[in-house]
PDB file of N, CA and C in Angstrom:
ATOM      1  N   UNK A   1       2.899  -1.154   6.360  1.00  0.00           N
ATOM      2  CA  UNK A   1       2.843  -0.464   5.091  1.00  0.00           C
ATOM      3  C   UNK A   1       4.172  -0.567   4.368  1.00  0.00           C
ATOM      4  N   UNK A   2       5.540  -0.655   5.288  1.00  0.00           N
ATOM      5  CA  UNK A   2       6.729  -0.411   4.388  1.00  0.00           C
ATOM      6  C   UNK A   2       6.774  -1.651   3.672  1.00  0.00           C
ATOM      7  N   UNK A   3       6.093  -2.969   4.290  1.00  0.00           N
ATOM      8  CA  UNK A   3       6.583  -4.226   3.570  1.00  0.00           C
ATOM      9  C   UNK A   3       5.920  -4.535   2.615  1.00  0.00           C
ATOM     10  N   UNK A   4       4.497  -3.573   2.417  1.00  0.00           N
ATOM     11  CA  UNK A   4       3.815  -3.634   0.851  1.00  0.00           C
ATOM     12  C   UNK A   4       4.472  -2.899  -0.143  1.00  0.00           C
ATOM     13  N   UNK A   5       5.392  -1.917   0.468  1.00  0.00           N
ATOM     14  CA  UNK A   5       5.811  -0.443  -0.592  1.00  0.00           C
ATOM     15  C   UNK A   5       7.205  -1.322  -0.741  1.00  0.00           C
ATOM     16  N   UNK A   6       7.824  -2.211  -0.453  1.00  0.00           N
ATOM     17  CA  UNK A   6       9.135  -2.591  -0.570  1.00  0.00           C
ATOM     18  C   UNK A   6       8.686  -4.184  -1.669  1.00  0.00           C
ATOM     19  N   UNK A   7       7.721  -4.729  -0.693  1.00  0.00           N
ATOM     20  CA  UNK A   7       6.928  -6.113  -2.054  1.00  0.00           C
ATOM     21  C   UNK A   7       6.576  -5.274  -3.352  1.00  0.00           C
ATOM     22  N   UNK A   8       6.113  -4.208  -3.203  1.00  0.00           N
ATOM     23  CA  UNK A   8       5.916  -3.600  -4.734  1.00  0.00           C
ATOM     24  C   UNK A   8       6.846  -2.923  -5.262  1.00  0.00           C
ATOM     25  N   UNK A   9       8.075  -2.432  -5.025  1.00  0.00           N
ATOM     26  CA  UNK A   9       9.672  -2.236  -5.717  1.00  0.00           C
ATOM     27  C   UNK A   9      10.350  -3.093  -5.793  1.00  0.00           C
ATOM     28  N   UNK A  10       9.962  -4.613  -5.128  1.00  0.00           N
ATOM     29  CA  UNK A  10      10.827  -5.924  -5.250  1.00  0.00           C
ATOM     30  C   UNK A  10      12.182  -5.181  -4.505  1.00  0.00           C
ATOM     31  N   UNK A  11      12.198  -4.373  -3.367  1.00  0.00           N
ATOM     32  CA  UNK A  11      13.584  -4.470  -2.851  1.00  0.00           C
ATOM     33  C   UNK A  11      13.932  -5.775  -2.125  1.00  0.00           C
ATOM     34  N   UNK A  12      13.035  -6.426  -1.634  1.00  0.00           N
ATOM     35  CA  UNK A  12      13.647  -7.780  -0.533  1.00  0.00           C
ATOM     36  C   UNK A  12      12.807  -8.679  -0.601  1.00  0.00           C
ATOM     37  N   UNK A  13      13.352  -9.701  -0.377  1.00  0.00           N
ATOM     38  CA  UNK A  13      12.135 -11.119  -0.651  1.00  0.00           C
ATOM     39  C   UNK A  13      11.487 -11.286   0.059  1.00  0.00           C
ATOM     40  N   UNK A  14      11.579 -11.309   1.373  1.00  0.00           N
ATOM     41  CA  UNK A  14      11.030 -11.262   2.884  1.00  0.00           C
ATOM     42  C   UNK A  14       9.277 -10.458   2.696  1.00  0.00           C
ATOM     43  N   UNK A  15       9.686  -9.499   2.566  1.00  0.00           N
ATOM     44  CA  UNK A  15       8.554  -8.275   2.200  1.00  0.00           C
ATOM     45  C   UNK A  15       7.882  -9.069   0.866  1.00  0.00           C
ATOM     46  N   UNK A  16       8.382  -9.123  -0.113  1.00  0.00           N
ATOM     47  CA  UNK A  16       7.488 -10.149  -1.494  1.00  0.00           C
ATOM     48  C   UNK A  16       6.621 -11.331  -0.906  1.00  0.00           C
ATOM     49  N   UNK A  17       7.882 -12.082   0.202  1.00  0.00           N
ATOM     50  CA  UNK A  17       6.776 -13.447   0.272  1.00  0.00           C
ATOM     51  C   UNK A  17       5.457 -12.965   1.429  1.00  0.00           C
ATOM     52  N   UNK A  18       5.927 -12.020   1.888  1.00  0.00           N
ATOM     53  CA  UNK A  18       4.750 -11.782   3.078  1.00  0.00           C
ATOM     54  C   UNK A  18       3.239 -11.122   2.352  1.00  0.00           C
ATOM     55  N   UNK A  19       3.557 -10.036   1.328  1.00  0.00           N
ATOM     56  CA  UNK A  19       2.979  -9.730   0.500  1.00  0.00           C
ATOM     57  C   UNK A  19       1.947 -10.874  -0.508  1.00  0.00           C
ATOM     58  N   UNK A  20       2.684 -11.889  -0.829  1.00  0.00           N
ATOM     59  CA  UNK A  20       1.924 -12.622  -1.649  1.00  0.00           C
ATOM     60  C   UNK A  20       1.491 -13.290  -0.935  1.00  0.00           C
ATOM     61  N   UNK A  21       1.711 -13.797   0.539  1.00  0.00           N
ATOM     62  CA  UNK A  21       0.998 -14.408   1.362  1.00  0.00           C
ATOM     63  C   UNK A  21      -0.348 -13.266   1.733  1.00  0.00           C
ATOM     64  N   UNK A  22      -0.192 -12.372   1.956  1.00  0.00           N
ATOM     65  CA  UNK A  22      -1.547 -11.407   2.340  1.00  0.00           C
ATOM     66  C   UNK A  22      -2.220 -11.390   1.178  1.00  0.00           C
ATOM     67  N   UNK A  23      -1.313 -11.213   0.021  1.00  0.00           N
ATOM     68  CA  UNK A  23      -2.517 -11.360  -1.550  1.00  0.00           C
ATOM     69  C   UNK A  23      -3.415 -12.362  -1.490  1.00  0.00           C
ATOM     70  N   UNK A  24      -3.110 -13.360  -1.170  1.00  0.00           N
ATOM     71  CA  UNK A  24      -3.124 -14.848  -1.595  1.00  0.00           C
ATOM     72  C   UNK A  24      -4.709 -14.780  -0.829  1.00  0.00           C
ATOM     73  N   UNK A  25      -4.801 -14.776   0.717  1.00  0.00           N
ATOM     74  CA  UNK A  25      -5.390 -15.020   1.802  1.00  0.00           C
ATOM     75  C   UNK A  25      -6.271 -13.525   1.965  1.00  0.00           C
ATOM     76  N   UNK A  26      -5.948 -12.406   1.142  1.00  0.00           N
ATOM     77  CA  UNK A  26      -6.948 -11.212   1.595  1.00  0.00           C
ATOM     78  C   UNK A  26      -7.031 -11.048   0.118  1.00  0.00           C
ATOM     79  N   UNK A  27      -6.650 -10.534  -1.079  1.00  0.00           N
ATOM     80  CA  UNK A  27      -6.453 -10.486  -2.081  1.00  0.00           C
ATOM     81  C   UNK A  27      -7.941  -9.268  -1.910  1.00  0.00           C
ATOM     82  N   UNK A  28      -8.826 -10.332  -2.090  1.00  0.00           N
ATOM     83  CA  UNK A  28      -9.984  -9.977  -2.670  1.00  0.00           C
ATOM     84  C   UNK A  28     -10.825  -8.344  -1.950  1.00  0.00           C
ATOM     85  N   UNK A  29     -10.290  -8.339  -0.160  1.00  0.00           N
ATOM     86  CA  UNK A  29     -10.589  -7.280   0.393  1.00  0.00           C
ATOM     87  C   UNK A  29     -10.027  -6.101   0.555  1.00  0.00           C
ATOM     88  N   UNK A  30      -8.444  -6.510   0.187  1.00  0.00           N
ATOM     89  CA  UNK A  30      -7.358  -5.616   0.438  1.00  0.00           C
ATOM     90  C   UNK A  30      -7.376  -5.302  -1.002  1.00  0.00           C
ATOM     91  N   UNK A  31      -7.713  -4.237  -1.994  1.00  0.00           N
ATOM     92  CA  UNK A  31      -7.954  -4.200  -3.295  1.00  0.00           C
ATOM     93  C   UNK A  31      -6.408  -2.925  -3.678  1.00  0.00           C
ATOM     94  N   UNK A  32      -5.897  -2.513  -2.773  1.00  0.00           N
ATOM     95  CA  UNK A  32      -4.423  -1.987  -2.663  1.00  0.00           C
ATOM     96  C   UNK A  32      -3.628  -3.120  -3.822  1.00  0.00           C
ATOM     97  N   UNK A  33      -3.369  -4.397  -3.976  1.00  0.00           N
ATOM     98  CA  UNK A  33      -2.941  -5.019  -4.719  1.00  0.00           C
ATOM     99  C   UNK A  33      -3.221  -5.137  -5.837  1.00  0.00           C
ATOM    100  N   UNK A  34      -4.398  -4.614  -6.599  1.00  0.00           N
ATOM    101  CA  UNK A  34      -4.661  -4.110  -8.027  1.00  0.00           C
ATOM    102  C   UNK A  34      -4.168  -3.116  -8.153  1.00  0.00           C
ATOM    103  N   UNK A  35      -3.885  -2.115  -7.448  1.00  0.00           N
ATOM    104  CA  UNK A  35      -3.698  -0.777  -7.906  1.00  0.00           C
ATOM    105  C   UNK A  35      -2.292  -0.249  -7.572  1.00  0.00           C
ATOM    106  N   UNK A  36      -1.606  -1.029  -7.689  1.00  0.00           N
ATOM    107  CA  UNK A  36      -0.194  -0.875  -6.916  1.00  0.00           C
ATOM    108  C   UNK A  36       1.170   0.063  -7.789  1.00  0.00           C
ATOM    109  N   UNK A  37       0.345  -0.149  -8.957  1.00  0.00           N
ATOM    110  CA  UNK A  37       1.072   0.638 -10.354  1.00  0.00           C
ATOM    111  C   UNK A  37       0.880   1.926 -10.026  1.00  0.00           C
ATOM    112  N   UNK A  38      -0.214   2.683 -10.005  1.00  0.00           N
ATOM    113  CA  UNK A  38      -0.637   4.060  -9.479  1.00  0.00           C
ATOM    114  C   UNK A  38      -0.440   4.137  -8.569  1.00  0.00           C
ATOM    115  N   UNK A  39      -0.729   3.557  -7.410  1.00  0.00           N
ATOM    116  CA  UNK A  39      -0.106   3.785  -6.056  1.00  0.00           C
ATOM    117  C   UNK A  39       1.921   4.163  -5.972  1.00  0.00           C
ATOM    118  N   UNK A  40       2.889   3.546  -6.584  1.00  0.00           N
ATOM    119  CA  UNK A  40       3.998   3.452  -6.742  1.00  0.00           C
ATOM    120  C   UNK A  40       4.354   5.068  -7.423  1.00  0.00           C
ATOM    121  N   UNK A  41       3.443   5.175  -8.329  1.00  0.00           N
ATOM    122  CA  UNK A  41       3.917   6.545  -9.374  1.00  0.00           C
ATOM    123  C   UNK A  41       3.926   7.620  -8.132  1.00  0.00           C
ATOM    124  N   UNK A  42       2.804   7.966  -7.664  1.00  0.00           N
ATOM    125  CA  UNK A  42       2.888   8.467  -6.676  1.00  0.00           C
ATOM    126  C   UNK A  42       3.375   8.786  -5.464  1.00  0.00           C
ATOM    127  N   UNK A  43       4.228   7.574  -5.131  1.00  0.00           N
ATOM    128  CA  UNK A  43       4.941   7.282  -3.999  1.00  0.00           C
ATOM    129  C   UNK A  43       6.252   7.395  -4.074  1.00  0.00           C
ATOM    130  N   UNK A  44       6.794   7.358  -5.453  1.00  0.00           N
ATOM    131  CA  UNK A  44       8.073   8.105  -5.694  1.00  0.00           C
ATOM    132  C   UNK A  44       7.885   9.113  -5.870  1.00  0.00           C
ATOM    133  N   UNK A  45       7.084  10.071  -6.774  1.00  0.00           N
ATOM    134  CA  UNK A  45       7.010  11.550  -6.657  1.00  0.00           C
ATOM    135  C   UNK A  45       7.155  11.974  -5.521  1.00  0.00           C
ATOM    136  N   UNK A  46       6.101  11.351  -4.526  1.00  0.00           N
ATOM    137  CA  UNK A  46       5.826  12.470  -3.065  1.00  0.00           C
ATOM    138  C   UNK A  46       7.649  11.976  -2.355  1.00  0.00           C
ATOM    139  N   UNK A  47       8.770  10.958  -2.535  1.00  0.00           N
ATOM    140  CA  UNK A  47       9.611  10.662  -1.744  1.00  0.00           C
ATOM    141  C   UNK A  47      10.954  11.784  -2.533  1.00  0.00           C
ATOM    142  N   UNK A  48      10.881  11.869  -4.128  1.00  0.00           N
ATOM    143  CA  UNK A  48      11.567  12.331  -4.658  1.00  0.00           C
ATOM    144  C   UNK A  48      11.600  13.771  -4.325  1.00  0.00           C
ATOM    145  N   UNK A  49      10.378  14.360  -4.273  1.00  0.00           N
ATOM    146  CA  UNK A  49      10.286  15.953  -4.574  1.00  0.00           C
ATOM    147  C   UNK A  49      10.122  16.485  -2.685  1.00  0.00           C
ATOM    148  N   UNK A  50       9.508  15.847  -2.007  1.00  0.00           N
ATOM    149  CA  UNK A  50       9.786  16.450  -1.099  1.00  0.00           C
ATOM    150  C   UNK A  50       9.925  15.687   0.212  1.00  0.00           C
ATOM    151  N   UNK A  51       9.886  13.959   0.031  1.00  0.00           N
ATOM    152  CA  UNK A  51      10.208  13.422   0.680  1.00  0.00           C
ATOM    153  C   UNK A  51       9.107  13.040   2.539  1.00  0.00           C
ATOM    154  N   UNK A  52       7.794  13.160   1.754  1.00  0.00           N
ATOM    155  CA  UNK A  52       6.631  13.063   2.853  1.00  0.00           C
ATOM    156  C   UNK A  52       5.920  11.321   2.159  1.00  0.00           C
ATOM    157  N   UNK A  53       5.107  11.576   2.722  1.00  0.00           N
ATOM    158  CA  UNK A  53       4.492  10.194   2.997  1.00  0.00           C
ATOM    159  C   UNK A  53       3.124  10.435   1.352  1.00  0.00           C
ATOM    160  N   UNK A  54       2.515   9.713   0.681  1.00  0.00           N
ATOM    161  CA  UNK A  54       2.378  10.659  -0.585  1.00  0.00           C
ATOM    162  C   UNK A  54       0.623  11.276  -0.245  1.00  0.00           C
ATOM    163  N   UNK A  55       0.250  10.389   1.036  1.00  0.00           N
ATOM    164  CA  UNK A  55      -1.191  11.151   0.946  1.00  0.00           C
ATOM    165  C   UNK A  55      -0.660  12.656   1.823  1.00  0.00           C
ATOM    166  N   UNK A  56       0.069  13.201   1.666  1.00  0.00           N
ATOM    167  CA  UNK A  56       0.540  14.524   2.367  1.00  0.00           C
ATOM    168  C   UNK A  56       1.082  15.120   0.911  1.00  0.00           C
ATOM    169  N   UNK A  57       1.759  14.590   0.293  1.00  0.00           N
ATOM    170  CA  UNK A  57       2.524  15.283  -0.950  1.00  0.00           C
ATOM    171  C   UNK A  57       0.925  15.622  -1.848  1.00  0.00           C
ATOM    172  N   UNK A  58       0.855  14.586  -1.796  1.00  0.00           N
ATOM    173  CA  UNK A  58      -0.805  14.567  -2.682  1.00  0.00           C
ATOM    174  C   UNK A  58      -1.793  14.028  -2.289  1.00  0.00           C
ATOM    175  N   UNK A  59      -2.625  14.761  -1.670  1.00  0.00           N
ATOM    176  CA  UNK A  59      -3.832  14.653  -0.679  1.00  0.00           C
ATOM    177  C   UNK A  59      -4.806  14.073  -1.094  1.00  0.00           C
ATOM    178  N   UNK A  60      -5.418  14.934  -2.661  1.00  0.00           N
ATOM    179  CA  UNK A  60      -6.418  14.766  -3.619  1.00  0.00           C
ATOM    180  C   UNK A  60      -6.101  13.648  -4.713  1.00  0.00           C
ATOM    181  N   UNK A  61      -4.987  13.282  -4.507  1.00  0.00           N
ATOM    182  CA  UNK A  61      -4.596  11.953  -6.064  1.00  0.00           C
ATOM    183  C   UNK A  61      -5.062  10.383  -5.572  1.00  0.00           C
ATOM    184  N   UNK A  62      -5.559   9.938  -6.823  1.00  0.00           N
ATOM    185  CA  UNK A  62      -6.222   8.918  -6.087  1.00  0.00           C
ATOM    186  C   UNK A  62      -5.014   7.514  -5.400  1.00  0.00           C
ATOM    187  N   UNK A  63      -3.983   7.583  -5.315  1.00  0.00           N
ATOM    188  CA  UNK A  63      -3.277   7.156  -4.410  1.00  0.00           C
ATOM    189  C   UNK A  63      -3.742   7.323  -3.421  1.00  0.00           C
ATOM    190  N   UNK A  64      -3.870   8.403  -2.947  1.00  0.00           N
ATOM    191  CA  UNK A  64      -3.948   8.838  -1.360  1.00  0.00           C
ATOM    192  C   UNK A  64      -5.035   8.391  -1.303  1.00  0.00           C
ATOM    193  N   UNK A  65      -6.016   8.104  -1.630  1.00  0.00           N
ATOM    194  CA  UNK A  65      -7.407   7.733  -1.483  1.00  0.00           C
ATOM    195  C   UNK A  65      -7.346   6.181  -1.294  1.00  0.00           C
ATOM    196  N   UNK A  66      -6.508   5.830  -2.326  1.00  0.00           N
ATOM    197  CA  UNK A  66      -6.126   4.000  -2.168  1.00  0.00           C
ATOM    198  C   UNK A  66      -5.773   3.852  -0.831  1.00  0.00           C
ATOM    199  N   UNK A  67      -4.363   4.709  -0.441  1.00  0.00           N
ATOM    200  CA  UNK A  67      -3.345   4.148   0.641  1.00  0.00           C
ATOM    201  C   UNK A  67      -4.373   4.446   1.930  1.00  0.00           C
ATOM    202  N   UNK A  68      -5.287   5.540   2.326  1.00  0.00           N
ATOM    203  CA  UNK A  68      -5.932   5.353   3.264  1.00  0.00           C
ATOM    204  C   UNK A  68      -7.256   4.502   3.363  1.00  0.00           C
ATOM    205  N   UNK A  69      -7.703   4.089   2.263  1.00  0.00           N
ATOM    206  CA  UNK A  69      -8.547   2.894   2.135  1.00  0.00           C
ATOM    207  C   UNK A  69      -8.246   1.637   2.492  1.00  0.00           C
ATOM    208  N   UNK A  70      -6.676   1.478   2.141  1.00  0.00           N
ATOM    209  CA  UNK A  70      -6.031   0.354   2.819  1.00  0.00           C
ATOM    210  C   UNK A  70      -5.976   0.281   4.559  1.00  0.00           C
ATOM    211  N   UNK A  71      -5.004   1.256   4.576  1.00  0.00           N
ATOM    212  CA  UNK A  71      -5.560   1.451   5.829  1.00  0.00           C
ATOM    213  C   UNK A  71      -6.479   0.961   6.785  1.00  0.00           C
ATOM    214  N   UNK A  72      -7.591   1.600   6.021  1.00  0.00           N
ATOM    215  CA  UNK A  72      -9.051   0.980   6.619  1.00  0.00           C
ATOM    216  C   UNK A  72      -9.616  -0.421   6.752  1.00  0.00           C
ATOM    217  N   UNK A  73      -9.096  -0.675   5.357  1.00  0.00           N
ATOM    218  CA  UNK A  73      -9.558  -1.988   5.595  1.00  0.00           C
ATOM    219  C   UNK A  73      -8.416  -3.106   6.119  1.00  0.00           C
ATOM    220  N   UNK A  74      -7.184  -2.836   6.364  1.00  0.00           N
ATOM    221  CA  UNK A  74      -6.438  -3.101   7.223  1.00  0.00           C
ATOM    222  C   UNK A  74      -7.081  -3.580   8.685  1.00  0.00           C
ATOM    223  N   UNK A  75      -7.565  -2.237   8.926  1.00  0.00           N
ATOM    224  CA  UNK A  75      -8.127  -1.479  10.546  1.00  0.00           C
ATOM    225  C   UNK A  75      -9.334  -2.596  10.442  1.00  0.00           C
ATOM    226  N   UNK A  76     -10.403  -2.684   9.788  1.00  0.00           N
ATOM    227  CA  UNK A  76     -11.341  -3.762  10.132  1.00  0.00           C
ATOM    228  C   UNK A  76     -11.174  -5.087   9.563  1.00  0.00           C
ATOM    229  N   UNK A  77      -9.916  -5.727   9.046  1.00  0.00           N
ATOM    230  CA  UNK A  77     -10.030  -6.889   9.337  1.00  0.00           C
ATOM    231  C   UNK A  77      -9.307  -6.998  10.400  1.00  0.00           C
ATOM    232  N   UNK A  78      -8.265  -6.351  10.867  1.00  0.00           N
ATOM    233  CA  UNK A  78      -7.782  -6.639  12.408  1.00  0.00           C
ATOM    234  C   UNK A  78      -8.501  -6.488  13.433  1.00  0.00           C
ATOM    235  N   UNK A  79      -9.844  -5.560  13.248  1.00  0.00           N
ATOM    236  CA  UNK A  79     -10.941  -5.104  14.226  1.00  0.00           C
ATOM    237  C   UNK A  79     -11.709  -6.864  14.243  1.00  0.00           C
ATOM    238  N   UNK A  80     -11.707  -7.268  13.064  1.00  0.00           N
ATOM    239  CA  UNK A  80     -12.581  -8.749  13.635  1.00  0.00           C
ATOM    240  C   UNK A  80     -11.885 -10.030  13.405  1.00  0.00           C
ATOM    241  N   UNK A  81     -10.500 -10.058  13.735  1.00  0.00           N
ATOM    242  CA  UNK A  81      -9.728 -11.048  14.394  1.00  0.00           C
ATOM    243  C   UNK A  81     -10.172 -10.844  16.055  1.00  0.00           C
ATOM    244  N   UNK A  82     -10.415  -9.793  16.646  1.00  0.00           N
ATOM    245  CA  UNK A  82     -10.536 -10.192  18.360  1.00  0.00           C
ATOM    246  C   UNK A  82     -11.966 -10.026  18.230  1.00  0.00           C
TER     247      UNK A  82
END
């Protein structure tokens, strides 16, 4: 997760090229990469104001709904690599 939240602040290239390599090759399932604008707003609020993870700062915002969707679908495409 940190190397999508760091590809989407452009802190390091490393994290960008790995990122556009997962865009590139999942793009279409991992849908976290459309929404990365709203996801970000959110993810500085919840780091600024109280410094939690943002589906904890904001449970109900649809960030949090993105970032654990990712998650998920994280969880089943690694579930059907083995």
């Amino acid at each position: 997760m940190g190397i999508i939240v760091n590809a989407f602040e452009k802190r390091k290239t490393v994290p960008k090229h790995v990122v556009d390599t997962l865009q590139k090759k999942y793009g279409d399932r991992l849908t976290i990469f459309n929404q990365k604008i709203r996801y970000l707003v959110h993810y500085e609020k919840s780091i600024s104001l109280k410094r939690e993870p943002v589906f904890i700062s904001f449970p109900y915002a649809e960030a949090s709904y993105d970032i654990i969707r990712l998650f998920s679908q994280v969880e089943k495409s690694v579930d059907s690599l083995g």
